[in-house]
Protein backbone atom coordinates (compact mmCIF):
# COMPACT_ATOMS: atom_id res chain seq x y z
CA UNK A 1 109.64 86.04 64.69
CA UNK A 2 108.66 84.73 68.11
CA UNK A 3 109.49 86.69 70.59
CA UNK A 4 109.14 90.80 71.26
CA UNK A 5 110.12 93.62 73.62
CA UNK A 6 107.98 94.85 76.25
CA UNK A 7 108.15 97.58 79.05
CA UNK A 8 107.95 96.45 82.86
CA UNK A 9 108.05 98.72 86.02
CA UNK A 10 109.82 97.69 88.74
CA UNK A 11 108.41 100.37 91.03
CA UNK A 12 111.37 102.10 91.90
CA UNK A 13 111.11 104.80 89.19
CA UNK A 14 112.70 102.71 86.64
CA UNK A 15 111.62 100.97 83.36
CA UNK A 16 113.16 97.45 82.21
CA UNK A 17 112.84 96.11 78.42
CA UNK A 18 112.70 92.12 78.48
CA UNK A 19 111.74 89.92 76.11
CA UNK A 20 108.32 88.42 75.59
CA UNK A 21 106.79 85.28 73.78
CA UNK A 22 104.34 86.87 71.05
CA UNK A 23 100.84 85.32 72.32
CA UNK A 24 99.02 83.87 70.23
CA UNK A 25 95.11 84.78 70.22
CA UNK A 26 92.88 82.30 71.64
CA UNK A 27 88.78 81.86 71.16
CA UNK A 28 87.72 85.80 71.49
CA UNK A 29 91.07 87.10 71.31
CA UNK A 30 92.80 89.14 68.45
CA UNK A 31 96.62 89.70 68.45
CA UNK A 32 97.26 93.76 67.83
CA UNK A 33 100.50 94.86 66.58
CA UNK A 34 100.84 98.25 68.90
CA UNK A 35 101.13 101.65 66.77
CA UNK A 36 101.24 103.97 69.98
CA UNK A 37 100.52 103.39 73.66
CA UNK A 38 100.10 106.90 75.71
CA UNK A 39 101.36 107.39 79.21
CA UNK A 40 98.87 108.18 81.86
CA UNK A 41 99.22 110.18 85.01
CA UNK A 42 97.74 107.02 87.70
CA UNK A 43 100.85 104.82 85.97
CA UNK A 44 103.21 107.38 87.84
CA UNK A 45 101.67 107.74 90.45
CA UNK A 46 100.76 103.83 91.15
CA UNK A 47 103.02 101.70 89.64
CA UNK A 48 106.19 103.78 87.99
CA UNK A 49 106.99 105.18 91.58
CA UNK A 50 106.16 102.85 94.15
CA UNK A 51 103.24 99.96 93.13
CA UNK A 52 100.61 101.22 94.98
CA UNK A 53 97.19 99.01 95.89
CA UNK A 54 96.69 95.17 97.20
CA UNK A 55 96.28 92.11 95.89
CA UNK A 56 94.62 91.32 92.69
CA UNK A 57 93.77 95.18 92.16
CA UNK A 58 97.62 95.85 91.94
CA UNK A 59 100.14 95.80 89.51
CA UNK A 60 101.14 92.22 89.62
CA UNK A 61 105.32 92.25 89.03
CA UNK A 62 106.27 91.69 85.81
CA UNK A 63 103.48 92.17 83.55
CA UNK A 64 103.97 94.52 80.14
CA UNK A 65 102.85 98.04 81.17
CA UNK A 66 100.28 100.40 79.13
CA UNK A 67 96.83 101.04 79.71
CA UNK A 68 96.41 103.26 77.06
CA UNK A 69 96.80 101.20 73.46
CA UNK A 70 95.95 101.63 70.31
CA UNK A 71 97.08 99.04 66.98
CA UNK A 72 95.94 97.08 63.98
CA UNK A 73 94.92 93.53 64.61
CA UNK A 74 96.87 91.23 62.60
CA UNK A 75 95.80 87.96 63.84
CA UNK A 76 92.46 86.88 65.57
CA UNK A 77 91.46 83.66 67.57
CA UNK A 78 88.34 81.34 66.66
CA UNK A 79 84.93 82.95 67.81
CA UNK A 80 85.53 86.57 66.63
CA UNK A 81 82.18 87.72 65.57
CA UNK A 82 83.17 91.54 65.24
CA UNK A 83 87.03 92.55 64.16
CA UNK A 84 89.05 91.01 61.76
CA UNK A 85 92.57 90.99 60.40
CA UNK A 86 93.24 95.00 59.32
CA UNK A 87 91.05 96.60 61.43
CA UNK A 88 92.33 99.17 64.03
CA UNK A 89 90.89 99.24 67.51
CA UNK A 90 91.32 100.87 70.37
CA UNK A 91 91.11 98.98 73.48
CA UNK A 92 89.29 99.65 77.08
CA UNK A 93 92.04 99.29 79.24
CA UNK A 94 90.13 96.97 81.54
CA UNK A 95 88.86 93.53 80.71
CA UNK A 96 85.47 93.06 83.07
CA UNK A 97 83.88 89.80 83.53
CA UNK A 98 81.29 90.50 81.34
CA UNK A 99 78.32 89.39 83.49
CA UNK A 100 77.95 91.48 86.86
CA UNK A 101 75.63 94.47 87.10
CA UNK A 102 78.70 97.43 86.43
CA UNK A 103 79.97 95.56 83.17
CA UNK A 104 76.51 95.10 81.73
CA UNK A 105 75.84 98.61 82.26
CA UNK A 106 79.49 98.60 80.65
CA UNK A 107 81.94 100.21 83.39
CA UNK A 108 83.88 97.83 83.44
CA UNK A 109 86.12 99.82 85.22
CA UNK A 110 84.20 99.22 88.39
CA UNK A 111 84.11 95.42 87.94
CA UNK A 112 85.43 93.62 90.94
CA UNK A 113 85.16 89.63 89.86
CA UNK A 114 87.91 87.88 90.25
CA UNK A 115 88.05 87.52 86.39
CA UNK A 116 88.69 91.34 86.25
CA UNK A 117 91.96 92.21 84.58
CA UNK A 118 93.24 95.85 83.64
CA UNK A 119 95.67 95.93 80.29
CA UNK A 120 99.46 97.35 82.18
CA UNK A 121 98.08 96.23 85.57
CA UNK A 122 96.95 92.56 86.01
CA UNK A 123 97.64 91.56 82.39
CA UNK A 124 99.87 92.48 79.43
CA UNK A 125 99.56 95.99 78.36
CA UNK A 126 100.68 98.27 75.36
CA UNK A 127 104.14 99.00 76.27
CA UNK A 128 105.44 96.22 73.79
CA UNK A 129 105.58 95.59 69.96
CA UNK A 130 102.04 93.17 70.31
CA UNK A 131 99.34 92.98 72.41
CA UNK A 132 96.85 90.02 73.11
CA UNK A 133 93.17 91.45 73.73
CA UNK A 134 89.97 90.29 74.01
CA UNK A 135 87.29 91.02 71.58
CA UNK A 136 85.07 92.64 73.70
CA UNK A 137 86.92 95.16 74.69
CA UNK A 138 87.70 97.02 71.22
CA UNK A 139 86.16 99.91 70.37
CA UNK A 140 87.25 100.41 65.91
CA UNK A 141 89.45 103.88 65.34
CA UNK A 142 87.96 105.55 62.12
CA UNK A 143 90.20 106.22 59.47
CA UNK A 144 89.86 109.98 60.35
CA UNK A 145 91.67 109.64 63.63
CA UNK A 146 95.48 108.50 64.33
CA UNK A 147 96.21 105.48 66.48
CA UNK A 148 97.66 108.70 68.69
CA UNK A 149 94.26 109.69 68.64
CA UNK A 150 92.60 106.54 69.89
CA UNK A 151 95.56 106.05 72.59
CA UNK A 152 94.15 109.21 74.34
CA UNK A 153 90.20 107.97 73.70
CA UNK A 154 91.39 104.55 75.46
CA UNK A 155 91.92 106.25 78.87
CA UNK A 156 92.52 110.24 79.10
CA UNK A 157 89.68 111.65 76.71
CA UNK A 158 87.16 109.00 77.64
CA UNK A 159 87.43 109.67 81.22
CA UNK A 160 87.07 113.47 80.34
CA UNK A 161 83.63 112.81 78.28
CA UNK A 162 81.93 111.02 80.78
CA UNK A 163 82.62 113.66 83.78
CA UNK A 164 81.50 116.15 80.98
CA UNK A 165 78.43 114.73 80.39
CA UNK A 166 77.56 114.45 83.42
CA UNK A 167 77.36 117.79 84.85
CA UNK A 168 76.38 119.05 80.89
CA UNK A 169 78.53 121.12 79.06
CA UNK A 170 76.43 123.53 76.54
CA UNK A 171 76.91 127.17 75.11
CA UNK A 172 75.48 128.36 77.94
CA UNK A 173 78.60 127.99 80.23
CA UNK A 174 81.59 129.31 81.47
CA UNK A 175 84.05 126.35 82.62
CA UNK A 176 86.73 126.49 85.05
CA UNK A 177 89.39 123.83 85.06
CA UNK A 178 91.55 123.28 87.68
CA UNK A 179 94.97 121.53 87.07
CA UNK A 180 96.28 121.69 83.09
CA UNK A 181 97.88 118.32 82.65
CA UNK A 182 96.67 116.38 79.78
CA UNK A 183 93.51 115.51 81.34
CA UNK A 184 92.83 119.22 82.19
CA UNK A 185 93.87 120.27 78.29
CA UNK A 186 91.80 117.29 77.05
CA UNK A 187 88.63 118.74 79.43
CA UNK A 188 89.86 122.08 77.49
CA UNK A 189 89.00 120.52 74.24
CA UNK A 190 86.10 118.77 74.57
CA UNK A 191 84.41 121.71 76.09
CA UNK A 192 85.15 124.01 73.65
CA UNK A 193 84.01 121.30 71.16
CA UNK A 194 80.78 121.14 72.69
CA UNK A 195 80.10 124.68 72.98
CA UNK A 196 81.48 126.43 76.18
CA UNK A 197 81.67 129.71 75.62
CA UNK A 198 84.75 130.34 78.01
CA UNK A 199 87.13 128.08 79.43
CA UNK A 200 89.42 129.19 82.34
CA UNK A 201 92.38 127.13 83.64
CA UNK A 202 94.63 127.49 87.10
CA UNK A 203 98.02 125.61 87.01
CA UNK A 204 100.97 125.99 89.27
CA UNK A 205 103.83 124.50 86.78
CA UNK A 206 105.03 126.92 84.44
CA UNK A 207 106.09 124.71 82.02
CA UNK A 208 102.09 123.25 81.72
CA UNK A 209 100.87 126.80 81.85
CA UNK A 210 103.17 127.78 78.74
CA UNK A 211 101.91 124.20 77.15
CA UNK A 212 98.05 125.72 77.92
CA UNK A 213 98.78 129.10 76.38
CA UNK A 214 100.26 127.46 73.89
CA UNK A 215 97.43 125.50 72.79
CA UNK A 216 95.04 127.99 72.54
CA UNK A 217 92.19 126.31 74.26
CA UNK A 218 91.67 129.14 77.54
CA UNK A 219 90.24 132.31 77.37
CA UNK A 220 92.39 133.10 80.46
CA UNK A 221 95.65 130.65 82.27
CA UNK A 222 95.79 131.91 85.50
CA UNK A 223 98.95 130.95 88.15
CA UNK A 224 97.65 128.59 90.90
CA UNK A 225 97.01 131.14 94.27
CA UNK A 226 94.77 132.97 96.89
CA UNK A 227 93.72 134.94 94.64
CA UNK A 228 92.21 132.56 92.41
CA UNK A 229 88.64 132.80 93.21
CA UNK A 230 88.17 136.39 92.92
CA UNK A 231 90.00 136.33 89.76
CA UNK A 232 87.59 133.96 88.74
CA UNK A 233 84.47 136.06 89.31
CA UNK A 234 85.86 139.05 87.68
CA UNK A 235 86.29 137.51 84.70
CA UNK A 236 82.42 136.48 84.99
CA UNK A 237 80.97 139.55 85.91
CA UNK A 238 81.07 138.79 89.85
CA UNK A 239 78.74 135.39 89.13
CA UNK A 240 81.30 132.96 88.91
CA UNK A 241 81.32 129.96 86.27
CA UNK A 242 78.41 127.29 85.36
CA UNK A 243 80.58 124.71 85.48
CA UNK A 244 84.25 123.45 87.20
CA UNK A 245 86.19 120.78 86.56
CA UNK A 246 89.01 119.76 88.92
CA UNK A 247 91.54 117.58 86.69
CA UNK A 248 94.43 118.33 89.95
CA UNK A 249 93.27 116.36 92.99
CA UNK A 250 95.09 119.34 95.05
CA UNK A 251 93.31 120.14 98.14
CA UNK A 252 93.57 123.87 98.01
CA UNK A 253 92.37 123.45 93.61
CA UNK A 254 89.21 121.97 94.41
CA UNK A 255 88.01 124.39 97.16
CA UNK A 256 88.89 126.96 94.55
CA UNK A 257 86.64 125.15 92.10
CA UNK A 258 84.04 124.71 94.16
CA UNK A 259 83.92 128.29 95.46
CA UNK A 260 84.71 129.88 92.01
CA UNK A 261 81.13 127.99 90.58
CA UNK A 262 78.72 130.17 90.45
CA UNK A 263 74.89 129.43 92.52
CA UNK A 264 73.12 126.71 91.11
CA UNK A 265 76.33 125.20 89.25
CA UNK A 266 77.45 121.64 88.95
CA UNK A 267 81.51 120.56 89.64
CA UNK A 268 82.66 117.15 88.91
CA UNK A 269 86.06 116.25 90.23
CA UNK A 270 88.22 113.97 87.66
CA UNK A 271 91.81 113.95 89.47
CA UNK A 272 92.52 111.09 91.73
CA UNK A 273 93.84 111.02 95.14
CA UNK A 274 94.13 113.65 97.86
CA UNK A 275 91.33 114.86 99.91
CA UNK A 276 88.84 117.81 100.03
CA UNK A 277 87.81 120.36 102.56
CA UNK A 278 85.21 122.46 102.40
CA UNK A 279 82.52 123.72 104.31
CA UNK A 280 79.01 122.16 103.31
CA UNK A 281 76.73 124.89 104.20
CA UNK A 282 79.02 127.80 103.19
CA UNK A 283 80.50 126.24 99.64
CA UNK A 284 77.82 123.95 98.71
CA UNK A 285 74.40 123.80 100.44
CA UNK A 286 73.32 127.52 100.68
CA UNK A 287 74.22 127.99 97.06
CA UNK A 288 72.42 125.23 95.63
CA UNK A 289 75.64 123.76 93.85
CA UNK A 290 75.93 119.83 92.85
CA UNK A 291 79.39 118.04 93.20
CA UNK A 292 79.62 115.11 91.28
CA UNK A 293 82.86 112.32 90.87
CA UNK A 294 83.30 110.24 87.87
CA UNK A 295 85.99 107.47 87.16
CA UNK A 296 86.29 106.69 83.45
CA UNK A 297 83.79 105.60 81.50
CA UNK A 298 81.93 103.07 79.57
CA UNK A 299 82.52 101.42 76.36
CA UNK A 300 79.33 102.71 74.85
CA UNK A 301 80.21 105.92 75.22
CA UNK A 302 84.07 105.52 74.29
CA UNK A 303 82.44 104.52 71.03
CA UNK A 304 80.06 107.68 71.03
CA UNK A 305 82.87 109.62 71.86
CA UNK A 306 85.54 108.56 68.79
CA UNK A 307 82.20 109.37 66.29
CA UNK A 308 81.83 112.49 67.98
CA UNK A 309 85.76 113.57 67.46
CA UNK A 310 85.63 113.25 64.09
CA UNK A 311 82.61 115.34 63.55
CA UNK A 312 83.81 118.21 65.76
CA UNK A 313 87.63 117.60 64.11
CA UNK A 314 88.87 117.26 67.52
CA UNK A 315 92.51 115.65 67.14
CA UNK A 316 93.98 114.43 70.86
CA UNK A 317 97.30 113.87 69.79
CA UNK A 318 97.35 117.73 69.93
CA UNK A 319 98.20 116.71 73.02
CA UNK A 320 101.26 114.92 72.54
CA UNK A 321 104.50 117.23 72.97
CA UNK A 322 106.64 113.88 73.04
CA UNK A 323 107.14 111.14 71.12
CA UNK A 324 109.73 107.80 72.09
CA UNK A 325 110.47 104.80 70.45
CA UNK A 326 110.08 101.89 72.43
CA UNK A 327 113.53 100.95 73.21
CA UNK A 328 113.46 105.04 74.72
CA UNK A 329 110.56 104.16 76.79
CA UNK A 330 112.75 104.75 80.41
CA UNK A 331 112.88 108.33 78.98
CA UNK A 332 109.60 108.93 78.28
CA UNK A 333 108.29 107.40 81.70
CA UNK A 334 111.12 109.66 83.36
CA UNK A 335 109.84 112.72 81.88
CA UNK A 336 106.24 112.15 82.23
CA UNK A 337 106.93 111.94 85.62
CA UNK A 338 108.49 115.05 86.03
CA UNK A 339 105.57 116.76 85.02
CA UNK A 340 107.32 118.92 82.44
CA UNK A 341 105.22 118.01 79.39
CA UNK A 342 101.68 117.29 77.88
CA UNK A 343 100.89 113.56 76.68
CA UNK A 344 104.37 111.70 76.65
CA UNK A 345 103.97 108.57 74.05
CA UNK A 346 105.32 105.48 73.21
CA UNK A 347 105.13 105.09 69.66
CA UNK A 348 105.88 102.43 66.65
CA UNK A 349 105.85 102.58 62.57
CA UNK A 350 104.36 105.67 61.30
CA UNK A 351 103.25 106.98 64.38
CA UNK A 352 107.13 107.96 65.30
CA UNK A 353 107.66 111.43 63.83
């Protein structure tokens, strides 16, 4: 066998399968047969639809797409001090230089050497039967999670964690989350995990507020609307919550979460895109709030994070309401796009159920 399929997006809301050399693994490198590859929401938005950014931040034509994998390694290059053959990794979807300030402090998503490649962007990614990776950028799946699991932590959980840790999540706190896709169920999750007491969500698709109900992880789904804010407070005794999370990147969503957080409370916005209006003095200044951004995360803290799952028996391929083959994979692009579902995923060997 010396070829395989793999997934490419034209950018015209279409997928192609073509066929692909297998690569073999060079100093540093392992070869990963792929066991499930998760879709996320900025592959819709920048590269299934239209292939949005410049240059070498873009998607280059061509490539494999997936930035979200998760295998076993079955093959790996001289120089591999870490993995070997067997082991199953997750991988950071980006591949930093290694040697600038942002990837020693290990966001290497903020890398911006020349020598920076993202997995589905500017090299290779999951959506194919094997996947070439550097060593340095696995983080290894215990047994106790699925490789569904550690598809999630590769992109969509770890992203969650880090804006969760920074504004503090503790039993103290009432959380609002704004926008119930599966970054807002995932925020869901790991808040109850770490010991919210109650967990509000606002959504405006039906079929992601029945998907939220369904789940179990809100105290209260409410329908996205004017009303939102004072809906808010009376379910807090007029006070508002400790903490908001906006997971939408809607306009009108984060005013509401930054006017339904009580005095003294800390947002962090996690959706991408839009803008935000809001009045400093009135929603932020005069009531001693704290906004805060975060994009992804480290790989220090992805591994933290996949220890930390399996001792709060916090499974993200709850998450998953869809499952496809490769050879599907148009289908499961087509319908993650539409918005009607959870996690959509690409899947191989015993991960298809």
């Amino acid at each position: 066998m010396s070829s395989m399929q793999g997934a490419i997006l034209p950018g015209n809301s279409t997928l192609e399968l073509k066929s692909f050399p297998i690569p073999i693994p060079g100093h540093g490198e392992v070869l990963i047969r792929m066991k499930s590859s998760t879709i996320c929401g900025s592959d819709i938005r920048c590269i299934y639809h239209e292939h949005l950014g410049k240059g070498p931040e873009g998607y280059q034509p061509g490539m494999i797409a997936g930035h979200e994998p998760c295998g076993q390694i079955v093959e790996t290059g001289p120089g591999c001090r870490r993995f070997r053959k067997g082991d199953r990794a997750i991988v950071y979807h980006i591949s930093g230089c290694g040697v600038c300030n942002d990837c020693r402090r290990g966001y290497m998503i903020s890398c911006t050497s020349e020598f920076r490649r993202a997995y589905g962007w500017q090299r290779d990614g999951g959506m194919a039967e094997f996947l070439l990776a550097e060593e340095k950028d696995l983080v290894l799946l215990p047994d106790a999670l699925s490789y569904s699991d550690g598809a999630q932590v590769a992109c969509g959980f770890g992203t969650v964690y880090e804006g969760l840790e920074r504004i503090g999540i503790s039993g103290n706190d009432a959380v609002l989350i704004t926008g119930l896709g599966p970054v807002g169920l995932a925020t869901a999750m790991l808040c109850r995990a770490m010991g919210a007491q109650k967990i509000f969500g606002i959504e405006v698709i039906e079929d992601r507020i029945a998907i939220a109900k369904h789940l179990g992880l809100f105290d209260a789904v409410l329908t996205a609307g004017d009303e939102n804010v004072a809906q808010i407070r009376d379910l807090t005794g007029g006070f508002g919550t400790e903490r908001s999370v906006d997971c939408s990147a809607n306009n009108k969503a984060r005013l509401t979460a930054i006017q339904a957080t009580r005095k003294w409370g800390k947002i962090v916005f996690l959706g991408e895109g839009g803008t935000s209006e809001f009045q400093p003095s009135r929603d932020i200044i005069h009531d001693q709030k704290s906004i805060y951004g975060s994009w992804v995360t480290t790989i220090w803290r992805m591994e933290e994070l996949v220890e930390r799952l399996v001792r709060w028996k916090v499974r993200p391929e709850q998450l998953i309401t869809h499952r496809f083959p490769l050879k599907d994979a148009a289908a499961a692009y087509a319908l993650m796009a539409s918005g009607k579902c959870g996690k959509v995923a690409v899947v191989f060997d015993e991960e298809i159920r």
